[in-house]
Protein backbone atom coordinates (compact mmCIF):
# COMPACT_ATOMS: atom_id res chain seq x y z
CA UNK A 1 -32.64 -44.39 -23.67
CA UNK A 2 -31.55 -43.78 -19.93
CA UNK A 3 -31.10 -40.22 -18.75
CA UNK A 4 -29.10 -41.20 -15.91
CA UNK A 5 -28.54 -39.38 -12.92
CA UNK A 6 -28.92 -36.09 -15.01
CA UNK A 7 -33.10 -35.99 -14.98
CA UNK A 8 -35.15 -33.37 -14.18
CA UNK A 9 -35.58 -33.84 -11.11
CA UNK A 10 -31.38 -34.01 -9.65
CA UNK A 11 -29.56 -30.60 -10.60
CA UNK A 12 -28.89 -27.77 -11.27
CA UNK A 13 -32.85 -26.70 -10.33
CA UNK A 14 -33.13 -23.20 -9.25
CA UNK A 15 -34.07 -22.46 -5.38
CA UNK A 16 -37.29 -21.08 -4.88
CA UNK A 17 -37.01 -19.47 -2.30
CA UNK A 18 -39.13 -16.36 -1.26
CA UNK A 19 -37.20 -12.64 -1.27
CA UNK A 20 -38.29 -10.47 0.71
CA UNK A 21 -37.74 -6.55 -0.37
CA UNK A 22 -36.24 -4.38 1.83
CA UNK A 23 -38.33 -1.67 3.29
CA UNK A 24 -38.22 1.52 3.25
CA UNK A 25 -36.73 2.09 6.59
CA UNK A 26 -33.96 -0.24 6.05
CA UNK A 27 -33.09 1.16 2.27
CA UNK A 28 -32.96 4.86 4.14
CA UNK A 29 -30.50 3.54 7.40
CA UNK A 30 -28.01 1.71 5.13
CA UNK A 31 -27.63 4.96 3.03
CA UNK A 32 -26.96 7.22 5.77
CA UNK A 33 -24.63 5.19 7.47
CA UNK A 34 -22.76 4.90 3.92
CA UNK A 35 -22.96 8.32 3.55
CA UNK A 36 -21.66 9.28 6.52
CA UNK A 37 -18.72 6.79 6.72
CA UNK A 38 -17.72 8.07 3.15
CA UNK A 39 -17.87 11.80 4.71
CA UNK A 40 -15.53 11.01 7.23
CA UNK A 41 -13.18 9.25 4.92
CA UNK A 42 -13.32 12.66 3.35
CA UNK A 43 -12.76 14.88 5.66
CA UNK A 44 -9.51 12.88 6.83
CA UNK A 45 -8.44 12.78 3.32
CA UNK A 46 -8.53 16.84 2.90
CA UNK A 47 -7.84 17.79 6.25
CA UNK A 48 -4.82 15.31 6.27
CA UNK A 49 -5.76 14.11 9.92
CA UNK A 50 -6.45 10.97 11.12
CA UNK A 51 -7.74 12.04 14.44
CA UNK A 52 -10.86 9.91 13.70
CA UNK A 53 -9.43 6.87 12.15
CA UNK A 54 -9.91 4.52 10.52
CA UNK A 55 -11.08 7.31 8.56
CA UNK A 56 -8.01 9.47 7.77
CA UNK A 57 -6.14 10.06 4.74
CA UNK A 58 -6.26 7.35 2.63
CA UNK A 59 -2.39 7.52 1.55
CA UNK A 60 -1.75 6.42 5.03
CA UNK A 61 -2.76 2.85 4.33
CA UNK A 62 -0.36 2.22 1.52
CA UNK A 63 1.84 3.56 -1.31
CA UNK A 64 4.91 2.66 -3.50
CA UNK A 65 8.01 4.71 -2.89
CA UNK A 66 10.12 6.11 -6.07
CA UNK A 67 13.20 4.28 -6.68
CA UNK A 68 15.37 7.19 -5.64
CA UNK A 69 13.17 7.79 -2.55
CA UNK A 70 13.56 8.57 0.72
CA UNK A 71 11.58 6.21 3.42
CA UNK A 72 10.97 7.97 7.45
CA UNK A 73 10.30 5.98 9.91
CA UNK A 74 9.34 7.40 13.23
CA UNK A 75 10.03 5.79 16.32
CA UNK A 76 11.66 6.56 20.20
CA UNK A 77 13.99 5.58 21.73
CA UNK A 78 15.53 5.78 25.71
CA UNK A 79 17.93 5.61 27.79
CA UNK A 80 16.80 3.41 30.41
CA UNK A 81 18.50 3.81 34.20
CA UNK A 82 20.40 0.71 33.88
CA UNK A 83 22.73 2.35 30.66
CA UNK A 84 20.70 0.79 28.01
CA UNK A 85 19.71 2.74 24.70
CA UNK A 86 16.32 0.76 23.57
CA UNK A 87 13.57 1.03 21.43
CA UNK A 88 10.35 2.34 23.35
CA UNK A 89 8.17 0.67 20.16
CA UNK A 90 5.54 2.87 19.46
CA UNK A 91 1.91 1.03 20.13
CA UNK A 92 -0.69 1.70 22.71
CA UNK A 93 0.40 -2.29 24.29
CA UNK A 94 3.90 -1.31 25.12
CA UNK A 95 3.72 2.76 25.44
CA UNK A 96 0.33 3.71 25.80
CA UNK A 97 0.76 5.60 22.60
CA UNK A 98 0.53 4.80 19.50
CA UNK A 99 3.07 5.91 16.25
CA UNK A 100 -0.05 7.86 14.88
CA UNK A 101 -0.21 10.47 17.41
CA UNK A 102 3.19 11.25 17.89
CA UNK A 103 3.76 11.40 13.99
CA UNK A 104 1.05 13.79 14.02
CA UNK A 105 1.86 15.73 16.86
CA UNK A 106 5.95 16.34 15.28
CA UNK A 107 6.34 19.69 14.90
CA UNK A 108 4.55 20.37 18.51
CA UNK A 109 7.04 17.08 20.18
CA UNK A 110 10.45 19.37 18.39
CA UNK A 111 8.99 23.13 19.44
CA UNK A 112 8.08 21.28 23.16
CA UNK A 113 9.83 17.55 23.80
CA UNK A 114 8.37 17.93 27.18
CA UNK A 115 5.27 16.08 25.10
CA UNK A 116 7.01 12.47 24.87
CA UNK A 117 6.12 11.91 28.28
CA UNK A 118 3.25 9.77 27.90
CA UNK A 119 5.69 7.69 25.79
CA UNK A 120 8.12 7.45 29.07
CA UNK A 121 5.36 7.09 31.63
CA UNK A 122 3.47 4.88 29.37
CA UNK A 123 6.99 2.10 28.92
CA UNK A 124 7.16 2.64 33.04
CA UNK A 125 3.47 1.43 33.22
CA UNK A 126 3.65 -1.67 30.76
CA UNK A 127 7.20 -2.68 32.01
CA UNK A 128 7.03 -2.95 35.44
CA UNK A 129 10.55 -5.28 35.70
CA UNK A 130 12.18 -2.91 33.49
CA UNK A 131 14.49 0.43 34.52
CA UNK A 132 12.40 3.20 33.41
CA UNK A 133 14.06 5.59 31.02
CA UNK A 134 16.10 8.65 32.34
CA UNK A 135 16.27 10.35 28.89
CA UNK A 136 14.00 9.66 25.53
CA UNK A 137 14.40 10.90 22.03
CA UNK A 138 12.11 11.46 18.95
CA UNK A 139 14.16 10.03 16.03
CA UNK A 140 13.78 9.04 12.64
CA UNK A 141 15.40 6.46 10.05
CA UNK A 142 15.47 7.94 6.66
CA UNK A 143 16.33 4.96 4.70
CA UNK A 144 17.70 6.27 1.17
CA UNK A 145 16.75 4.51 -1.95
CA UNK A 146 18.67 4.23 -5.42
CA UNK A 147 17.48 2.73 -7.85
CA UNK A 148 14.77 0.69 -5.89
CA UNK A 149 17.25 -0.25 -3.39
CA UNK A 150 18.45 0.67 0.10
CA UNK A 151 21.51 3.06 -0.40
CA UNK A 152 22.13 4.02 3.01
CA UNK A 153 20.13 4.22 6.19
CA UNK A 154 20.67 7.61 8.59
CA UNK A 155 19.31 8.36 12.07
CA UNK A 156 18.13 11.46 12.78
CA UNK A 157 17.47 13.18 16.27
CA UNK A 158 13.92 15.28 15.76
CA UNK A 159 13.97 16.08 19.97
CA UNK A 160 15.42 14.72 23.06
CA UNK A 161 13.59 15.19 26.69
CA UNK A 162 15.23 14.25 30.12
CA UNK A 163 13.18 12.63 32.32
CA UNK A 164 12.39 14.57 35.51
CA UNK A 165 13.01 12.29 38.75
């Protein structure tokens, strides 16, 4: 009787292949640096900071709003010397800043607006061809939910700076 191509020498074989342990040096390395990247994911997570991200809170990387929710979004806008009201989008590419620090920095942008400069100086910088904006503002969409879905959608002024010529 013919085995075929399924003999004892064609598959399924194991690999023998030397392993080589890891030392003791290289165990003790791959342990701190675990240890210390899950120490900074906890000190974001209880301070509520993500000044050293990555590791910051972990509910800043996702979560599932309640059906009668509320969802904020921050962003800024200005009024650009031509007339224009635009979106200044808020990313270190096209402001210099990203949404991060200004959402963090919210209470400190409404008690001093004076602080969304970098946003303004940062759109004059990227967007040379552009007006640069005379006045910006710190506002948020609160997008209402009912029932899982989008009731109603308002926009709310936080702060408003005039650009000094």
């Amino acid at each position: 009787m013919s085995k075929g191509p399924h003999n004892a020498t064609c598959c399924n074989q194991p690999v023998q292949q030397r392993v080589r342990p890891l030392g003791t040096w290289s165990v003790t390395w791959r342990i701190l640096v675990a240890l210390i990247g899950i120490a900074l994911v906890v000190n974001g997570s209880v301070r509520e900071s993500d000044d050293l991200w990555p590791f910051g809170p972990m509910s800043q990387y996702a979560f599932s709003p309640g059906d009668e929710d509320t969802i904020v979004i921050t962003r800024v806008e200005g009024l650009l010397a031509d007339g224009r009201r635009v979106d200044l989008p808020l990313r270190v590419e096209t402001a210099g800043i990203g949404r991060a620090e200004v959402e963090a920095r919210i209470p400190q942008i409404k008690a001093d607006p004076s602080l969304l400069r970098p946003v303004a100086q940062g759109w004059v910088d990227r967007h040379p061809g552009e007006p640069p904006p005379r006045q910006v503002w710190l506002v948020q969409d609160e997008t209402h939910l009912y029932q899982g879905r989008k009731q109603s959608t308002d926009l709310v002024e936080l702060a408003t700076w005039k650009v000094a010529r």
